[in-house]
PDB file of N, CA and C in Angstrom:
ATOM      1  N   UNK A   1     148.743 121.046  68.768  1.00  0.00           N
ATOM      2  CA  UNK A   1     147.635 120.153  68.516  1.00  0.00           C
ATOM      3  C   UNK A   1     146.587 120.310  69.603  1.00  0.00           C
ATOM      4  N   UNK A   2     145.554 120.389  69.444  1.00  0.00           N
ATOM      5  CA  UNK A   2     144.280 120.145  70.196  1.00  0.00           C
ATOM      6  C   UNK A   2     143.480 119.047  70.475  1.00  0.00           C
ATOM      7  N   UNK A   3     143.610 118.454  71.897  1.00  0.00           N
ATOM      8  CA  UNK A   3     142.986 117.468  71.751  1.00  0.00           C
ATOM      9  C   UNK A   3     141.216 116.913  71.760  1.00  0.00           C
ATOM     10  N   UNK A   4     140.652 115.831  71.143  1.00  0.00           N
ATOM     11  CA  UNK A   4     139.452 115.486  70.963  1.00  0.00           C
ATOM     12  C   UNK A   4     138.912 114.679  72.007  1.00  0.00           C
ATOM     13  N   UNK A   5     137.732 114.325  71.608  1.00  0.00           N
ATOM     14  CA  UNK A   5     137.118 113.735  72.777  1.00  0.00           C
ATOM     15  C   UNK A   5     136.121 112.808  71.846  1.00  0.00           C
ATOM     16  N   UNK A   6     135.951 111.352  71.856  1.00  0.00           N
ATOM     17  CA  UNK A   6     134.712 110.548  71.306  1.00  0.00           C
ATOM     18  C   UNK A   6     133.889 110.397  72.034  1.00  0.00           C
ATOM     19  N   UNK A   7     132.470 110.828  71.924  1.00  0.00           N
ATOM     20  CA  UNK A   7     131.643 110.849  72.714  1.00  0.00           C
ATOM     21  C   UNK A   7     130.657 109.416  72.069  1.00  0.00           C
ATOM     22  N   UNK A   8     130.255 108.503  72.683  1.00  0.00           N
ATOM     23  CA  UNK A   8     130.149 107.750  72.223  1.00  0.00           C
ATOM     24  C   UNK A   8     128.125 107.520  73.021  1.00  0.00           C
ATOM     25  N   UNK A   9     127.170 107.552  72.041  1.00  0.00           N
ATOM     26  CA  UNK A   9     125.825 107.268  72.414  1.00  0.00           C
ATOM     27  C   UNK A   9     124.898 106.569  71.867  1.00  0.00           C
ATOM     28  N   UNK A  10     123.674 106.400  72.706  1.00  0.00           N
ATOM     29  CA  UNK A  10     122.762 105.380  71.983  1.00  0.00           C
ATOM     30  C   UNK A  10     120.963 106.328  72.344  1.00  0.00           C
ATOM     31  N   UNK A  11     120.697 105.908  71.329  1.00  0.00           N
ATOM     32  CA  UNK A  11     119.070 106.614  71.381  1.00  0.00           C
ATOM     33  C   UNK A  11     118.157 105.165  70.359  1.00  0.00           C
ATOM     34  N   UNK A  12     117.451 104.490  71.397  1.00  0.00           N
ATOM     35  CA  UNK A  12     116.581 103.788  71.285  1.00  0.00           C
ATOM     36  C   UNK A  12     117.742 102.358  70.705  1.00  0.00           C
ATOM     37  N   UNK A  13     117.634 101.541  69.229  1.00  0.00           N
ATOM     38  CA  UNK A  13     117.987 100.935  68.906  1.00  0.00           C
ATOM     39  C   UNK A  13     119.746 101.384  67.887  1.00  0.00           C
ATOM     40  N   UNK A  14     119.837 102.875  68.121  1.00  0.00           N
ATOM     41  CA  UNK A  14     120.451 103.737  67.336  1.00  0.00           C
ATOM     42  C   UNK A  14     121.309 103.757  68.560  1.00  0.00           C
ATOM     43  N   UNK A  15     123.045 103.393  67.430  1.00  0.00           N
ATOM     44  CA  UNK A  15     123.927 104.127  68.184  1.00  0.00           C
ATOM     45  C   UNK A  15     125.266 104.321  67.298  1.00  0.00           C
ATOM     46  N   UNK A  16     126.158 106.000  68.018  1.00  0.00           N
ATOM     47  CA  UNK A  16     127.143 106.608  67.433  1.00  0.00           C
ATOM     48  C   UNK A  16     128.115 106.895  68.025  1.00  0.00           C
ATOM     49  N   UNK A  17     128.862 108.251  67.844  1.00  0.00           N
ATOM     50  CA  UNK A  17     129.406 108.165  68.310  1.00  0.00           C
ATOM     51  C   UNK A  17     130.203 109.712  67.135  1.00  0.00           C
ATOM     52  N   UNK A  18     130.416 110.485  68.019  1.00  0.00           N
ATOM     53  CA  UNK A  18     130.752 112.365  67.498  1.00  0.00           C
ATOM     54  C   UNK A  18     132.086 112.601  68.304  1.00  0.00           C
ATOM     55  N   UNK A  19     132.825 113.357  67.325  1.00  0.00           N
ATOM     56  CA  UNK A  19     134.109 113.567  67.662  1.00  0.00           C
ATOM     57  C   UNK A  19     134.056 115.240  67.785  1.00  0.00           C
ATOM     58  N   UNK A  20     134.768 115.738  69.262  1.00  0.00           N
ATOM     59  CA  UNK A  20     134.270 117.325  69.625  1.00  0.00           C
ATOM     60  C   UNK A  20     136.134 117.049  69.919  1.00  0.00           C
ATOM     61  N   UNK A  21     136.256 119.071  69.631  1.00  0.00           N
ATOM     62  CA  UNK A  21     137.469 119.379  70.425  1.00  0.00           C
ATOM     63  C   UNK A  21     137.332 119.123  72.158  1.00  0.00           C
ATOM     64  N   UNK A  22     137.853 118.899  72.897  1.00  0.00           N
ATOM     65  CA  UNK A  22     137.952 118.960  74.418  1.00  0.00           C
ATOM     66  C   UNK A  22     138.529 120.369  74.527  1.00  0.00           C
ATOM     67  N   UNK A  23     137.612 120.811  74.699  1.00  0.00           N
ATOM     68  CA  UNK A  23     137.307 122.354  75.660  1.00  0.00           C
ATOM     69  C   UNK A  23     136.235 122.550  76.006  1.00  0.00           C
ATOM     70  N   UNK A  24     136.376 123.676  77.120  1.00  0.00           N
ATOM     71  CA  UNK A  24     135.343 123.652  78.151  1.00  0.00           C
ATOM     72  C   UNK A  24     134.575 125.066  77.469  1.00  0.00           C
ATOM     73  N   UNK A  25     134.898 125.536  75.968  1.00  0.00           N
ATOM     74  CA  UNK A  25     133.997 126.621  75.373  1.00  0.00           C
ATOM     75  C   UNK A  25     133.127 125.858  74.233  1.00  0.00           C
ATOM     76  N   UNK A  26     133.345 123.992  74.378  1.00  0.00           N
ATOM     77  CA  UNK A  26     132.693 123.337  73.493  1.00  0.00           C
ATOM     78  C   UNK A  26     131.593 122.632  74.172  1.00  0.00           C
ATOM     79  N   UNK A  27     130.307 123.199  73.507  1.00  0.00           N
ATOM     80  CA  UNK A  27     129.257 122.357  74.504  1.00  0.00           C
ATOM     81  C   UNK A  27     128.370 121.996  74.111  1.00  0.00           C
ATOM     82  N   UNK A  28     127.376 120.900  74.828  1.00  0.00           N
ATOM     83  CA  UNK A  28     126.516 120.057  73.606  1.00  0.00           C
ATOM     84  C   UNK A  28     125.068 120.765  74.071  1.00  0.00           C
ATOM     85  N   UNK A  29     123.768 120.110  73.739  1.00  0.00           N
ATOM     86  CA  UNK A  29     122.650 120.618  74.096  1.00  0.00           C
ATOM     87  C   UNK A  29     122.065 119.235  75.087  1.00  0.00           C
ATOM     88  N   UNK A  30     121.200 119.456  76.123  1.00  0.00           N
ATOM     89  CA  UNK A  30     120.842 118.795  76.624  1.00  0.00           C
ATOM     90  C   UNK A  30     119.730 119.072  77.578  1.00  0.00           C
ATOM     91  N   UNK A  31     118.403 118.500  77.660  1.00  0.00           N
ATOM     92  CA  UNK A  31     117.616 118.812  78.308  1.00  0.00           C
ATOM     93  C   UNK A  31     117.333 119.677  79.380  1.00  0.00           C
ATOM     94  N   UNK A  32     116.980 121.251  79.310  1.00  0.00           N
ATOM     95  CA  UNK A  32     117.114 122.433  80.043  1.00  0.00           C
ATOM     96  C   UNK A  32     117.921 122.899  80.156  1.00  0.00           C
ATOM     97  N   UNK A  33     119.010 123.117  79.073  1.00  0.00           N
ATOM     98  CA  UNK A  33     120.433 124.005  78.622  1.00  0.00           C
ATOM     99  C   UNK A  33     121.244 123.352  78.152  1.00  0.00           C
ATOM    100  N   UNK A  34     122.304 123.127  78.534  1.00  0.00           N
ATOM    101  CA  UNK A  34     123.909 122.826  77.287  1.00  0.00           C
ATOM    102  C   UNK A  34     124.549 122.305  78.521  1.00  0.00           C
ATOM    103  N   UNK A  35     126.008 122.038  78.058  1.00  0.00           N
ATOM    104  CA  UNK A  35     126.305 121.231  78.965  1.00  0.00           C
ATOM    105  C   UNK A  35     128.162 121.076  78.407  1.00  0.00           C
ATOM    106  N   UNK A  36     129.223 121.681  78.933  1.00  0.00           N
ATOM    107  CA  UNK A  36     130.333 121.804  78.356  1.00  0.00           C
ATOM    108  C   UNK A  36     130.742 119.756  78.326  1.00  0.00           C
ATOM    109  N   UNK A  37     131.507 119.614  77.064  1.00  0.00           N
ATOM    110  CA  UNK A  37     131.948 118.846  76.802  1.00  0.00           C
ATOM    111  C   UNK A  37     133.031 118.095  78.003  1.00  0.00           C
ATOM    112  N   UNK A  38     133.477 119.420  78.162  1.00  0.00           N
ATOM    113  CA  UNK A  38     134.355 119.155  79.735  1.00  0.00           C
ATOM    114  C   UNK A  38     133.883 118.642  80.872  1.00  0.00           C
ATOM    115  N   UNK A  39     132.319 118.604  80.968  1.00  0.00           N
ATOM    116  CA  UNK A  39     131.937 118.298  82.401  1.00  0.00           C
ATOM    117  C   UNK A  39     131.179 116.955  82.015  1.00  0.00           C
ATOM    118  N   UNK A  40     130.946 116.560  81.035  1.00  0.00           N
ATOM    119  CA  UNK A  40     130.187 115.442  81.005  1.00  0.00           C
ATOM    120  C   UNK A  40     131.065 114.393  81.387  1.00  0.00           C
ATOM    121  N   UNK A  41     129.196 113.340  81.903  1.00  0.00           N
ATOM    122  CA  UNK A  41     129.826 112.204  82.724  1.00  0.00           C
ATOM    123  C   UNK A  41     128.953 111.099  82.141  1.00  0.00           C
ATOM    124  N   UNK A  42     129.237 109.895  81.846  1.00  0.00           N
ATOM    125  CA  UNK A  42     128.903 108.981  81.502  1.00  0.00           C
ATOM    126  C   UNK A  42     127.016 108.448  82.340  1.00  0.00           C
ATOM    127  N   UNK A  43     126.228 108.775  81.366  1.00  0.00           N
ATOM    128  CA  UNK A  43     125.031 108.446  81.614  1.00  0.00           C
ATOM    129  C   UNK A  43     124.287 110.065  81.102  1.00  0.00           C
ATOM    130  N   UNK A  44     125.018 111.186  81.057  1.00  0.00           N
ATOM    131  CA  UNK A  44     124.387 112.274  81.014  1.00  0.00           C
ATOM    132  C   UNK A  44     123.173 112.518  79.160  1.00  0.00           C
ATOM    133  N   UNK A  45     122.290 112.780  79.877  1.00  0.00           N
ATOM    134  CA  UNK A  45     121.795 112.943  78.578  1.00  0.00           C
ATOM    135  C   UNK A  45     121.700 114.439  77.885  1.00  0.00           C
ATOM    136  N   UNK A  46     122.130 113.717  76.201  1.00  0.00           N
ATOM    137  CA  UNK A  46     122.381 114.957  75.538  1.00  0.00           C
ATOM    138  C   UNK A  46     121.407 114.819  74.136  1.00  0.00           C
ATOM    139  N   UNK A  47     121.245 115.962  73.248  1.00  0.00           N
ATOM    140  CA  UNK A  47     120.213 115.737  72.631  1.00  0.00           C
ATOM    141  C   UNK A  47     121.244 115.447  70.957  1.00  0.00           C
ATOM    142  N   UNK A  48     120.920 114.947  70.258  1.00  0.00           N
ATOM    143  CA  UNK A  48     121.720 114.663  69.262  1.00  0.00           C
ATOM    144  C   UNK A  48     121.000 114.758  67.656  1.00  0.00           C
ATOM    145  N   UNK A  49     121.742 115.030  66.459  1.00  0.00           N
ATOM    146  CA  UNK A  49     120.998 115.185  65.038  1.00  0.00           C
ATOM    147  C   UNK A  49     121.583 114.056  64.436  1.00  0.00           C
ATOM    148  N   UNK A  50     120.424 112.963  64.113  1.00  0.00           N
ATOM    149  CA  UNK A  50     121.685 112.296  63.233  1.00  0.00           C
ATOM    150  C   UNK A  50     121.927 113.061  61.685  1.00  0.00           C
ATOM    151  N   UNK A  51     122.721 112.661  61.628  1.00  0.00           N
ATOM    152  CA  UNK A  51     123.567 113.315  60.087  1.00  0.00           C
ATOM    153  C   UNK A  51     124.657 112.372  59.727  1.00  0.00           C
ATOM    154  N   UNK A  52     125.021 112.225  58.208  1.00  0.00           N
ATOM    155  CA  UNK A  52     126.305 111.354  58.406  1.00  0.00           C
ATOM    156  C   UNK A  52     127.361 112.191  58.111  1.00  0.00           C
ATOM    157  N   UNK A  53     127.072 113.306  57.634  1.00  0.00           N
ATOM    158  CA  UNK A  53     128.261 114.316  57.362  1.00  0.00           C
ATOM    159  C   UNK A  53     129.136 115.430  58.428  1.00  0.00           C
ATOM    160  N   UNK A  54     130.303 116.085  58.525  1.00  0.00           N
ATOM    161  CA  UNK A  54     131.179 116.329  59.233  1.00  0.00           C
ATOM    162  C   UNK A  54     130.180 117.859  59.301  1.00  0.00           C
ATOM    163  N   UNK A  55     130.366 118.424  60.690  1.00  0.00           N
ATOM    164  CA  UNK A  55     129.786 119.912  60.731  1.00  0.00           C
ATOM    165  C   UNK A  55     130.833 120.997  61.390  1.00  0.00           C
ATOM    166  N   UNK A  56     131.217 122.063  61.354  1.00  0.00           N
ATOM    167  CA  UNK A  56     131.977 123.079  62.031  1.00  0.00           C
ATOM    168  C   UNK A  56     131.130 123.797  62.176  1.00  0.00           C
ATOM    169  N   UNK A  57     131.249 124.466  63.684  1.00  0.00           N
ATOM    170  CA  UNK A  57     130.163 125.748  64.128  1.00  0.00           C
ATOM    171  C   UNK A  57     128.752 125.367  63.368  1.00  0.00           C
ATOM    172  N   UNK A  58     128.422 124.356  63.177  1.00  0.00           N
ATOM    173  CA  UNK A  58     127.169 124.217  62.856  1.00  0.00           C
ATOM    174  C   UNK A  58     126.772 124.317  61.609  1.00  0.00           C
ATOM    175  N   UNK A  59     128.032 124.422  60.292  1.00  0.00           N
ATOM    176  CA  UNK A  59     127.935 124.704  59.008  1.00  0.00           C
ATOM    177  C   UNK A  59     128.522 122.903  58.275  1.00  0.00           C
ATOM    178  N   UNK A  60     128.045 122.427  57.447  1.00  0.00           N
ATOM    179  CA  UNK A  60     127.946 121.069  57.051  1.00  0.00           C
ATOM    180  C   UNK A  60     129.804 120.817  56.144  1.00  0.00           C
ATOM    181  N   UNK A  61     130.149 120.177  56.394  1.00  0.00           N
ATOM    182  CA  UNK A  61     131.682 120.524  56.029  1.00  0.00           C
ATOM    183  C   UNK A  61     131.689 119.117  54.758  1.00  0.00           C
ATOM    184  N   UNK A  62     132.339 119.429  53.150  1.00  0.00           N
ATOM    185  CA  UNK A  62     132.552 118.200  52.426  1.00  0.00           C
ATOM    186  C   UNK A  62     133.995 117.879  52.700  1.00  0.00           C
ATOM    187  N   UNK A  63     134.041 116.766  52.313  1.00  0.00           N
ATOM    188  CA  UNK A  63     135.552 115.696  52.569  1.00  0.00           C
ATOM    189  C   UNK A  63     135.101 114.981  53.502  1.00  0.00           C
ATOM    190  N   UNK A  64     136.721 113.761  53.814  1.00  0.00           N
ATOM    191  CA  UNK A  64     136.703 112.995  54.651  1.00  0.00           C
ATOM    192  C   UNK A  64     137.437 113.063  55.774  1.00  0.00           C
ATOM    193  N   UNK A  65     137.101 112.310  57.233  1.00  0.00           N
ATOM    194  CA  UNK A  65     138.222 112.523  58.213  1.00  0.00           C
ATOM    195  C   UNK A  65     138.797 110.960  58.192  1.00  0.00           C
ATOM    196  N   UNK A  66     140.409 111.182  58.384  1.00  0.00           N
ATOM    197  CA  UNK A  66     141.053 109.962  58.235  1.00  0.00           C
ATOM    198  C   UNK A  66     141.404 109.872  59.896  1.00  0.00           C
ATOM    199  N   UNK A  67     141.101 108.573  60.579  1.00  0.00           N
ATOM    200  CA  UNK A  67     141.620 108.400  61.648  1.00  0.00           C
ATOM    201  C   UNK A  67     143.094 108.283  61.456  1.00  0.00           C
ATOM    202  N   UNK A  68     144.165 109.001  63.086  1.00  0.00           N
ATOM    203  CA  UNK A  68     145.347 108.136  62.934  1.00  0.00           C
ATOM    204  C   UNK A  68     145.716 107.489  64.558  1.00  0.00           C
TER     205      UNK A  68
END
């Protein structure tokens, strides 16, 4: 099993919250480059799409995810 990470944010009156694998080859975008999932620290800003649907490698995925 591989574990995840909830990254949990807010932009203006808007807020979410994206579920990433925890690895340090998973990384988000953020003002003047990227930024591994592994190193972020609470306050860091990252740039975000809202969408309500699930994405892999950046391709839009159908179904649902069931928490357990």
């Amino acid at each position: 099993r591989r574990p995840f990470l909830i990254i949990h944010f807010s932009s203006g009156h808007d807020v979410g919250q994206i579920l990433v694998q925890q690895a340090e080859t998973v990384r988000l975008v953020k003002p003047g480059g990227h930024v591994s999932v592994t190193s972020l620290k609470a306050g860091d800003k990252i740039f975000i799409r809202g969408d309500s649907g699930m994405r892999h490698v950046g391709l839009e995925l159908a179904g649902e995810m069931n928490e357990r």
